[in-house]
PDB file of N, CA and C in Angstrom:
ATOM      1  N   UNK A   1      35.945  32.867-122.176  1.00  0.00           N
ATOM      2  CA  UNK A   1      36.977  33.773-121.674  1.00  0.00           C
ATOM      3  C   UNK A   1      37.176  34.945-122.629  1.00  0.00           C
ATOM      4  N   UNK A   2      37.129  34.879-123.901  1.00  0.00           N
ATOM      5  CA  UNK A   2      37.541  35.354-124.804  1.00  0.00           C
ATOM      6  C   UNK A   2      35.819  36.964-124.793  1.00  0.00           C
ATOM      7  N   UNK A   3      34.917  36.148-124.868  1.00  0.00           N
ATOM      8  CA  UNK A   3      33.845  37.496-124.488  1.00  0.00           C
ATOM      9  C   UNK A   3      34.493  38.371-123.278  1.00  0.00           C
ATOM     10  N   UNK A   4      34.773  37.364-122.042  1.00  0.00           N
ATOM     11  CA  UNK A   4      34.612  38.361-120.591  1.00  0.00           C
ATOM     12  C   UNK A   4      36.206  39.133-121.289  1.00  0.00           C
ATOM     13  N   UNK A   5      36.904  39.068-121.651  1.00  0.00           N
ATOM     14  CA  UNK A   5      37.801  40.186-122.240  1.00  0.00           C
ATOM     15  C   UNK A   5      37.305  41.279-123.337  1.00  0.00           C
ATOM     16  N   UNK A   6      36.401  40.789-124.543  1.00  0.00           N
ATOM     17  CA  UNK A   6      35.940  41.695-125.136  1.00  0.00           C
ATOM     18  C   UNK A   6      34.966  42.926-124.233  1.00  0.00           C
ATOM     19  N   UNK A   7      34.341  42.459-123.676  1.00  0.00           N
ATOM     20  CA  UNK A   7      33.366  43.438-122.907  1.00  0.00           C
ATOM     21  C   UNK A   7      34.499  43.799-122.017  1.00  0.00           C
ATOM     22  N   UNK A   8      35.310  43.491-121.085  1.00  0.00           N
ATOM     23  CA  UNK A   8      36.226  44.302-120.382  1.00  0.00           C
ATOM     24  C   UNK A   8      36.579  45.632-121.150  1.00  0.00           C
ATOM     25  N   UNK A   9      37.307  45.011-122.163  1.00  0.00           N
ATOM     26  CA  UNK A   9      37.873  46.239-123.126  1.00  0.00           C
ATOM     27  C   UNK A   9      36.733  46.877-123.950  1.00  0.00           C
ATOM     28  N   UNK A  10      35.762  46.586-124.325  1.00  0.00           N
ATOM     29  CA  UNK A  10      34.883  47.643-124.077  1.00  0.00           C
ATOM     30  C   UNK A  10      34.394  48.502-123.274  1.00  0.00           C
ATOM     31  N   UNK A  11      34.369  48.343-122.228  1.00  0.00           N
ATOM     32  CA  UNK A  11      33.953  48.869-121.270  1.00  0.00           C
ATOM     33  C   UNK A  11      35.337  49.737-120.946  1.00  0.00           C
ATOM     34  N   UNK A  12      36.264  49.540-120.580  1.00  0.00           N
ATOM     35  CA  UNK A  12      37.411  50.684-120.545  1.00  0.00           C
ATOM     36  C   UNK A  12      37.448  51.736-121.541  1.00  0.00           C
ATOM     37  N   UNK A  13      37.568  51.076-123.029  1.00  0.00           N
ATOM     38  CA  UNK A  13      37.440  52.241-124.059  1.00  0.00           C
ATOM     39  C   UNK A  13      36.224  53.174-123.970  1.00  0.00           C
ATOM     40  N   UNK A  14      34.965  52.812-123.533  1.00  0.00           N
ATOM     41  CA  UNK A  14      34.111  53.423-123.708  1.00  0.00           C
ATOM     42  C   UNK A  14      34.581  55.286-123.386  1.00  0.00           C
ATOM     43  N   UNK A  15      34.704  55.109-122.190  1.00  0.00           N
ATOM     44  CA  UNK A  15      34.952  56.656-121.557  1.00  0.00           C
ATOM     45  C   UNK A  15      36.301  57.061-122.514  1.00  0.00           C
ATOM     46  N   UNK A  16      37.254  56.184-122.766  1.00  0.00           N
ATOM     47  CA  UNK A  16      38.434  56.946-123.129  1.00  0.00           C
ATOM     48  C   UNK A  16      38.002  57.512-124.525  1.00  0.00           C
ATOM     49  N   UNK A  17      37.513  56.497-125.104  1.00  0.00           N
ATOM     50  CA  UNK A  17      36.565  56.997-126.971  1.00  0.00           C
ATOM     51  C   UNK A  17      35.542  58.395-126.518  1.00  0.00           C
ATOM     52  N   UNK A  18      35.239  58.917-125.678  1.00  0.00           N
ATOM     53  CA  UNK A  18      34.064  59.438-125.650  1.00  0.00           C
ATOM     54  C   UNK A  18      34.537  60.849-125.173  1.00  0.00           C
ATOM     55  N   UNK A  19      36.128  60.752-124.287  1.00  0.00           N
ATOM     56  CA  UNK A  19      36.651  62.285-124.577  1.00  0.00           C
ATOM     57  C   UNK A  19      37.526  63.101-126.068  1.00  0.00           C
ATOM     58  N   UNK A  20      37.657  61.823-127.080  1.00  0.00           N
ATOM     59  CA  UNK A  20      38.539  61.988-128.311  1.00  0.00           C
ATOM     60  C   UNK A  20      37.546  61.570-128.960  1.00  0.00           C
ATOM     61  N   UNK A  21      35.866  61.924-129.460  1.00  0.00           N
ATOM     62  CA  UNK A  21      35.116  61.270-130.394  1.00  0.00           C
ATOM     63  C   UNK A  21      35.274  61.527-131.351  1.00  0.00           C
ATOM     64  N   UNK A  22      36.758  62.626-132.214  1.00  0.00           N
ATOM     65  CA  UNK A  22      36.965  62.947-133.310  1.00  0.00           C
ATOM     66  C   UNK A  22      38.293  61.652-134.164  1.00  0.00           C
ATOM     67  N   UNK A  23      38.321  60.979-133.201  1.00  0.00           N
ATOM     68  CA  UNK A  23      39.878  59.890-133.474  1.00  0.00           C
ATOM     69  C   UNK A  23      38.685  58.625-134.200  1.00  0.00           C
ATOM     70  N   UNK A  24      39.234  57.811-134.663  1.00  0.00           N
ATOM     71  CA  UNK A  24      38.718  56.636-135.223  1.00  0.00           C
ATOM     72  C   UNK A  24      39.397  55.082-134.090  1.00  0.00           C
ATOM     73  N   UNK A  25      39.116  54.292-134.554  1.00  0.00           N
ATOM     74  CA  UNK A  25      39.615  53.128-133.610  1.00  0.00           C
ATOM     75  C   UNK A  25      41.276  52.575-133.548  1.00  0.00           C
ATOM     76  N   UNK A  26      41.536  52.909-134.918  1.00  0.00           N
ATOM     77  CA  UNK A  26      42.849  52.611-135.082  1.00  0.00           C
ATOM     78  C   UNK A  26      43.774  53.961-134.199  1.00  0.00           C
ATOM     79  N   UNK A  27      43.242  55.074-134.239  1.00  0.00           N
ATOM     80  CA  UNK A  27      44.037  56.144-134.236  1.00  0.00           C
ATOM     81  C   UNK A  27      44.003  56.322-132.018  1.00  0.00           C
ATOM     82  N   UNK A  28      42.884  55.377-131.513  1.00  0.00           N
ATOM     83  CA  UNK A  28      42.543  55.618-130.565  1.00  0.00           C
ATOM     84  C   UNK A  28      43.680  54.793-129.942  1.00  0.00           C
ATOM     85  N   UNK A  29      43.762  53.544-130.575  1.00  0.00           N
ATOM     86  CA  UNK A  29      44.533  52.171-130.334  1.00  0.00           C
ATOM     87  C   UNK A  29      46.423  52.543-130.236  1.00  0.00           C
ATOM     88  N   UNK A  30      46.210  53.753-131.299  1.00  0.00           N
ATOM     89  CA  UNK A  30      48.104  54.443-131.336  1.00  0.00           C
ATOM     90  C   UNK A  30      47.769  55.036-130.110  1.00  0.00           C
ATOM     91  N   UNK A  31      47.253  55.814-129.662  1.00  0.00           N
ATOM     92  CA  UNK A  31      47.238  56.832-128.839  1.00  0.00           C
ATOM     93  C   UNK A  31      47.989  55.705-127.909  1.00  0.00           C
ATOM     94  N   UNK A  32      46.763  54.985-126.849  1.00  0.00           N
ATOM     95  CA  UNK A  32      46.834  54.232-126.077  1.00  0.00           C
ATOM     96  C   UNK A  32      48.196  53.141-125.998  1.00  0.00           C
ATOM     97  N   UNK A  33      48.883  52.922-127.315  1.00  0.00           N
ATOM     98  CA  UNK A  33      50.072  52.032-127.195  1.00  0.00           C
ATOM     99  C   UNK A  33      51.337  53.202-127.223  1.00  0.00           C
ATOM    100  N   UNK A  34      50.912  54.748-126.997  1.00  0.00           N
ATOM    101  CA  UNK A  34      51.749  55.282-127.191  1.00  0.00           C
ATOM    102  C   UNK A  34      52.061  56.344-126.103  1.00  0.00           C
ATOM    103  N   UNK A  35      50.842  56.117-125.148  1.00  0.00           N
ATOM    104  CA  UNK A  35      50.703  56.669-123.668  1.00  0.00           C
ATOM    105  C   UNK A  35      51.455  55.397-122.744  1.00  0.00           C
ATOM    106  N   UNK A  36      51.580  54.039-123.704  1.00  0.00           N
ATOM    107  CA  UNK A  36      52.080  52.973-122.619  1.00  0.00           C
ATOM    108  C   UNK A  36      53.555  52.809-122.716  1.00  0.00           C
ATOM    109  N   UNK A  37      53.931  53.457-123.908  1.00  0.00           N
ATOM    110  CA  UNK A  37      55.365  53.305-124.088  1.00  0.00           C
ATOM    111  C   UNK A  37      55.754  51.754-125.206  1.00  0.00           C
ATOM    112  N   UNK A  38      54.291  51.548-125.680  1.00  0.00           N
ATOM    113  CA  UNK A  38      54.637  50.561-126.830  1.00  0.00           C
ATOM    114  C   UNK A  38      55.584  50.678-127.951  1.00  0.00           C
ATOM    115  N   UNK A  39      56.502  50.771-128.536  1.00  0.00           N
ATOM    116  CA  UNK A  39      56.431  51.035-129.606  1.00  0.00           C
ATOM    117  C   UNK A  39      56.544  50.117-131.229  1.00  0.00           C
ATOM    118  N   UNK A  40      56.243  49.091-130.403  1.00  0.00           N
ATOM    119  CA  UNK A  40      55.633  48.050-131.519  1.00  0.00           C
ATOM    120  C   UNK A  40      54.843  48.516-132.640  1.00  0.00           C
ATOM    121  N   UNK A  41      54.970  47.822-133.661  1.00  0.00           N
ATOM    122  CA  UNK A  41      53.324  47.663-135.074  1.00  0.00           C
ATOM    123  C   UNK A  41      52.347  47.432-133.769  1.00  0.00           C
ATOM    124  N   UNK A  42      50.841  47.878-134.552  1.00  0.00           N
ATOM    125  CA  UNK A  42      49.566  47.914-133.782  1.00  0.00           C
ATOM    126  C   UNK A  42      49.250  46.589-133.865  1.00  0.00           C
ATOM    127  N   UNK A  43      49.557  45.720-135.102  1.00  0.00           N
ATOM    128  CA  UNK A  43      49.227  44.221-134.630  1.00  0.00           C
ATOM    129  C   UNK A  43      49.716  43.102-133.648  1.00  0.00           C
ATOM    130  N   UNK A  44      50.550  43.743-133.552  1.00  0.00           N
ATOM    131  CA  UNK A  44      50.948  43.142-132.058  1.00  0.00           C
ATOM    132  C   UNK A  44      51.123  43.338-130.994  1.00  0.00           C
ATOM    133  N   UNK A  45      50.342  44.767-131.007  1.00  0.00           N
ATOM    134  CA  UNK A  45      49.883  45.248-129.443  1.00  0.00           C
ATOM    135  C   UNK A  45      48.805  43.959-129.251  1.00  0.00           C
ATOM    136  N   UNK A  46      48.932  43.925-127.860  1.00  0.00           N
ATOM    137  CA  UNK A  46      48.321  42.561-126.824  1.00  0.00           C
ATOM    138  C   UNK A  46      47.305  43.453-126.260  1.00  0.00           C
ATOM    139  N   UNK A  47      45.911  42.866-126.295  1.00  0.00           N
ATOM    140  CA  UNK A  47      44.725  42.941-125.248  1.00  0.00           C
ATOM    141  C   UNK A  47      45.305  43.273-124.137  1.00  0.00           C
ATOM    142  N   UNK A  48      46.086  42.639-123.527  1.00  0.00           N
ATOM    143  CA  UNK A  48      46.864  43.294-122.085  1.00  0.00           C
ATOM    144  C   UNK A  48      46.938  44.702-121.672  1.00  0.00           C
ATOM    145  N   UNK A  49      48.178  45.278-122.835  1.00  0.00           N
ATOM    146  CA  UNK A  49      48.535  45.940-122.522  1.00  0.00           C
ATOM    147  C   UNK A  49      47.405  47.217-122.943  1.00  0.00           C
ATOM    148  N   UNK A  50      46.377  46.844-123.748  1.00  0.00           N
ATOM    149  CA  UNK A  50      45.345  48.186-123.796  1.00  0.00           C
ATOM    150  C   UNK A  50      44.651  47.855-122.827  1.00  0.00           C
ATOM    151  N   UNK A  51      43.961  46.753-121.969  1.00  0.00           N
ATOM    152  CA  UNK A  51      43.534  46.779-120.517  1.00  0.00           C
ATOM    153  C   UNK A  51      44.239  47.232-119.932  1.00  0.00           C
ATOM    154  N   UNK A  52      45.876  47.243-119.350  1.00  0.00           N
ATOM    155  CA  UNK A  52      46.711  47.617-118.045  1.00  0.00           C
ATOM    156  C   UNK A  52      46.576  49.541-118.236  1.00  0.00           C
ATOM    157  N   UNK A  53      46.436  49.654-119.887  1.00  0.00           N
ATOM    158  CA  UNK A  53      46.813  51.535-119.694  1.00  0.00           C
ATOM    159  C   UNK A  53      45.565  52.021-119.371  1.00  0.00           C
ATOM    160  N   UNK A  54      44.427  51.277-119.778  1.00  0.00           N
ATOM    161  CA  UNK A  54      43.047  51.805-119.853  1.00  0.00           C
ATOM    162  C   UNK A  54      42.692  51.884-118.588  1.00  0.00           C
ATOM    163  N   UNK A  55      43.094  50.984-117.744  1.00  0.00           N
ATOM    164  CA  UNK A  55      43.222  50.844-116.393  1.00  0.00           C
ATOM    165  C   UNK A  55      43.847  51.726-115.406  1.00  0.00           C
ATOM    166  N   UNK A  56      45.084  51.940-115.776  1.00  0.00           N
ATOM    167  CA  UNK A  56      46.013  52.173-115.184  1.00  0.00           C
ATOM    168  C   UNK A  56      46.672  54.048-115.355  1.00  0.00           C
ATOM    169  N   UNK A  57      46.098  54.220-116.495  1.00  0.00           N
ATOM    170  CA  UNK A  57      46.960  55.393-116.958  1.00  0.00           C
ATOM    171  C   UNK A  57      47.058  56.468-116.453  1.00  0.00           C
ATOM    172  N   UNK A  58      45.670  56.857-115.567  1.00  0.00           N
ATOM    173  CA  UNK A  58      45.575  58.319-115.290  1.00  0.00           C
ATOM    174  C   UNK A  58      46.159  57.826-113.921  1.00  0.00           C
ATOM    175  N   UNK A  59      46.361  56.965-113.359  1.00  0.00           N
ATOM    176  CA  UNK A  59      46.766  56.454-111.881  1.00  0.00           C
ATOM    177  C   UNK A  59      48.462  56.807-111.485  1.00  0.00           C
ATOM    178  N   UNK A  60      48.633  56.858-110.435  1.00  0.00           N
ATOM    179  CA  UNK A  60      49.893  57.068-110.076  1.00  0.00           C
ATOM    180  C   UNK A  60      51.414  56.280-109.860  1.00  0.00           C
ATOM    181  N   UNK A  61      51.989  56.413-110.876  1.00  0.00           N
ATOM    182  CA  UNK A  61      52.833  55.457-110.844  1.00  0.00           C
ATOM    183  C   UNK A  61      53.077  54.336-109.424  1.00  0.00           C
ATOM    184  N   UNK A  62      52.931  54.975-108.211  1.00  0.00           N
ATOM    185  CA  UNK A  62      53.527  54.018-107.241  1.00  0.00           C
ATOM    186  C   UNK A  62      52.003  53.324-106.643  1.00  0.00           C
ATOM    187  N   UNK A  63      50.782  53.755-107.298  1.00  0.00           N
ATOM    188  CA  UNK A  63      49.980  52.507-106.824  1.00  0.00           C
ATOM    189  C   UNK A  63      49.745  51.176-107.439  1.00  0.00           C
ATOM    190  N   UNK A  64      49.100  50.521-106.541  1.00  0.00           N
ATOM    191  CA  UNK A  64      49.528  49.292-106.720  1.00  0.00           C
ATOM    192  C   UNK A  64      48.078  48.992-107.892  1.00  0.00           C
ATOM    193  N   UNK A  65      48.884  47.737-109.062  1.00  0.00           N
ATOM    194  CA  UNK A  65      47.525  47.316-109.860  1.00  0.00           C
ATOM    195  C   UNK A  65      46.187  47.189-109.174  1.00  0.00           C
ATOM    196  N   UNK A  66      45.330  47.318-109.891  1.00  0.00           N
ATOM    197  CA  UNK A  66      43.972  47.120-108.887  1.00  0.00           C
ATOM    198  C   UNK A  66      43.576  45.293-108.653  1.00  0.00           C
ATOM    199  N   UNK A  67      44.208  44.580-108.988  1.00  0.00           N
ATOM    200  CA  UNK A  67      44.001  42.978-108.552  1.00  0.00           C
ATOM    201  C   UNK A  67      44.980  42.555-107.670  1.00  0.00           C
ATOM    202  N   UNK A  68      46.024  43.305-107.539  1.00  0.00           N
ATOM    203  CA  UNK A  68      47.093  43.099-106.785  1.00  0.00           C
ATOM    204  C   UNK A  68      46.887  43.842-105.219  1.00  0.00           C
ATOM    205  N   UNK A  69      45.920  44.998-105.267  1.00  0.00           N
ATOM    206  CA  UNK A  69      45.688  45.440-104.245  1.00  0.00           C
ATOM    207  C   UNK A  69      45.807  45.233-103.311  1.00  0.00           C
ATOM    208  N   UNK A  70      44.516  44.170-103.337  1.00  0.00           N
ATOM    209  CA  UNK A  70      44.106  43.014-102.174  1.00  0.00           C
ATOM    210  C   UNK A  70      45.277  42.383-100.629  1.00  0.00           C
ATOM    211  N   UNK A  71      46.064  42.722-101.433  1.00  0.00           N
ATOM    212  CA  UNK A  71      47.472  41.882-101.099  1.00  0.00           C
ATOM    213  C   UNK A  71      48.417  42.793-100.664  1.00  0.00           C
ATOM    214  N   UNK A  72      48.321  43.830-101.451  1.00  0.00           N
ATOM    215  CA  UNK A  72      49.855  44.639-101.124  1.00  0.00           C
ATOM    216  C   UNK A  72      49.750  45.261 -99.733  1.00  0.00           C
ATOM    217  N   UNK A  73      51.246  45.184 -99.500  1.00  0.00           N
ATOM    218  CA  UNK A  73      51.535  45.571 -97.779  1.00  0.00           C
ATOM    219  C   UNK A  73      52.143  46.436 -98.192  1.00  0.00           C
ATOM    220  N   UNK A  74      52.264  47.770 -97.473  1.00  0.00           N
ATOM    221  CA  UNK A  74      53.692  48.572 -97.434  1.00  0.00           C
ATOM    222  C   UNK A  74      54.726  48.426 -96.811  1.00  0.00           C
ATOM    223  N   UNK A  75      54.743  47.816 -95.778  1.00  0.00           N
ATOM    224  CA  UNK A  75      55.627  47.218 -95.095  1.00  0.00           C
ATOM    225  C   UNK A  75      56.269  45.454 -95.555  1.00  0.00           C
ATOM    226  N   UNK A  76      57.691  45.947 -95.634  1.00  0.00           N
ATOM    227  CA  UNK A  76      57.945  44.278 -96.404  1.00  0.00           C
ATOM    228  C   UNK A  76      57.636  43.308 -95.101  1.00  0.00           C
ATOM    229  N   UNK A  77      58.347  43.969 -93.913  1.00  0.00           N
ATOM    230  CA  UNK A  77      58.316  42.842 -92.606  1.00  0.00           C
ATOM    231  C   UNK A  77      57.172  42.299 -92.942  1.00  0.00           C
ATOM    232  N   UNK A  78      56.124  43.406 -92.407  1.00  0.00           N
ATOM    233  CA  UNK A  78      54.521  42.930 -92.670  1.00  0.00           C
ATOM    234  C   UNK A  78      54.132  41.835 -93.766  1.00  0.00           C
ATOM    235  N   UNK A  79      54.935  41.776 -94.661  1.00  0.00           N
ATOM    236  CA  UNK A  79      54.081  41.112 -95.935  1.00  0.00           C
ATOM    237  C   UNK A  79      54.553  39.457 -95.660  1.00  0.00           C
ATOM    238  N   UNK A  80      55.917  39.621 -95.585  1.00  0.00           N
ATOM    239  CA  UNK A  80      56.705  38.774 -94.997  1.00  0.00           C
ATOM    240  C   UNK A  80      56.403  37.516 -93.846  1.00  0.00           C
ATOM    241  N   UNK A  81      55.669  38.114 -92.505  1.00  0.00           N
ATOM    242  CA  UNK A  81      55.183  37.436 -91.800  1.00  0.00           C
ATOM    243  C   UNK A  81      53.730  36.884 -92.372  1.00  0.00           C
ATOM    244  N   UNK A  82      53.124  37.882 -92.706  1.00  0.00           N
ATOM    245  CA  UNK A  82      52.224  37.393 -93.040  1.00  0.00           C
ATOM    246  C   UNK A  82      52.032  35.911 -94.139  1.00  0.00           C
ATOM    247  N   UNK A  83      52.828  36.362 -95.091  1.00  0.00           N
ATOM    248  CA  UNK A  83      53.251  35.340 -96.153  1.00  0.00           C
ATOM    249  C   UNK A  83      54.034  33.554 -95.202  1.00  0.00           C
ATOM    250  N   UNK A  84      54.235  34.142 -94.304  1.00  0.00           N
ATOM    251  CA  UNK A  84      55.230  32.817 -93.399  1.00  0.00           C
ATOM    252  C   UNK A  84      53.451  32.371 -92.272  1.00  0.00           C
ATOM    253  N   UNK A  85      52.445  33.157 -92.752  1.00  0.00           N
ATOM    254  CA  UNK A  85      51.772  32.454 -91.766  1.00  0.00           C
ATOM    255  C   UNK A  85      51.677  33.169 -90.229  1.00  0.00           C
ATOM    256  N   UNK A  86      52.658  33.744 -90.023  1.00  0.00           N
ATOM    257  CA  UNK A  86      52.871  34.313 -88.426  1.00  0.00           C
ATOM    258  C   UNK A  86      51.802  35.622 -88.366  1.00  0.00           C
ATOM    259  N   UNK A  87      51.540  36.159 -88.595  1.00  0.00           N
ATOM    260  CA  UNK A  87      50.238  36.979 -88.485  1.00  0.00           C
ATOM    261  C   UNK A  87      49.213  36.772 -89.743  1.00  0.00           C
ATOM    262  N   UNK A  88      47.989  37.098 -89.205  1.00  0.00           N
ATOM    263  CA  UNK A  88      46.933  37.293 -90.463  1.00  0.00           C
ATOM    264  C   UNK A  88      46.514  38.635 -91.029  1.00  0.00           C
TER     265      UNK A  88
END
């Protein structure tokens, strides 16, 4: 489990490291806990939360996570029945 997260977060940083190739890793890592509204020490920024911004950041506040997608209704009725079984 612990690889399929390292390569995740590699793979996100890649592009974000590659428009700031003058920053170092630590300085990339403030950026990113500081575009998320962290304001914790860097050692206890969570893998999470540099996946959710790396993910998430340039995106628009009212869309939905991309794993949650799948699922989301705009309509509550809709989600509602569906969730009770009464439509698919």
């Amino acid at each position: 489990m612990k690889c399929h997260r390292l390569n995740e977060i590699l793979e996100l940083l890649q592009p974000y490291w590659v428009e700031k190739p003058d920053l170092n890793l630590t300085e990339i890592l403030q950026q990113i806990a500081k575009e998320a509204g962290f304001t914790g020490s860097l050692d206890s920024l969570s893998d999470e939360v540099i996946i959710y911004q790396l993910k998430m950041g340039d995106k628009s506040k009212s869309e939905p996570i991309p794993g949650l997608a799948k699922d989301y209704e705009e309509d509550f009725k809709t989600a509602l029945l569906k969730a009770r079984g009464i439509i698919s």
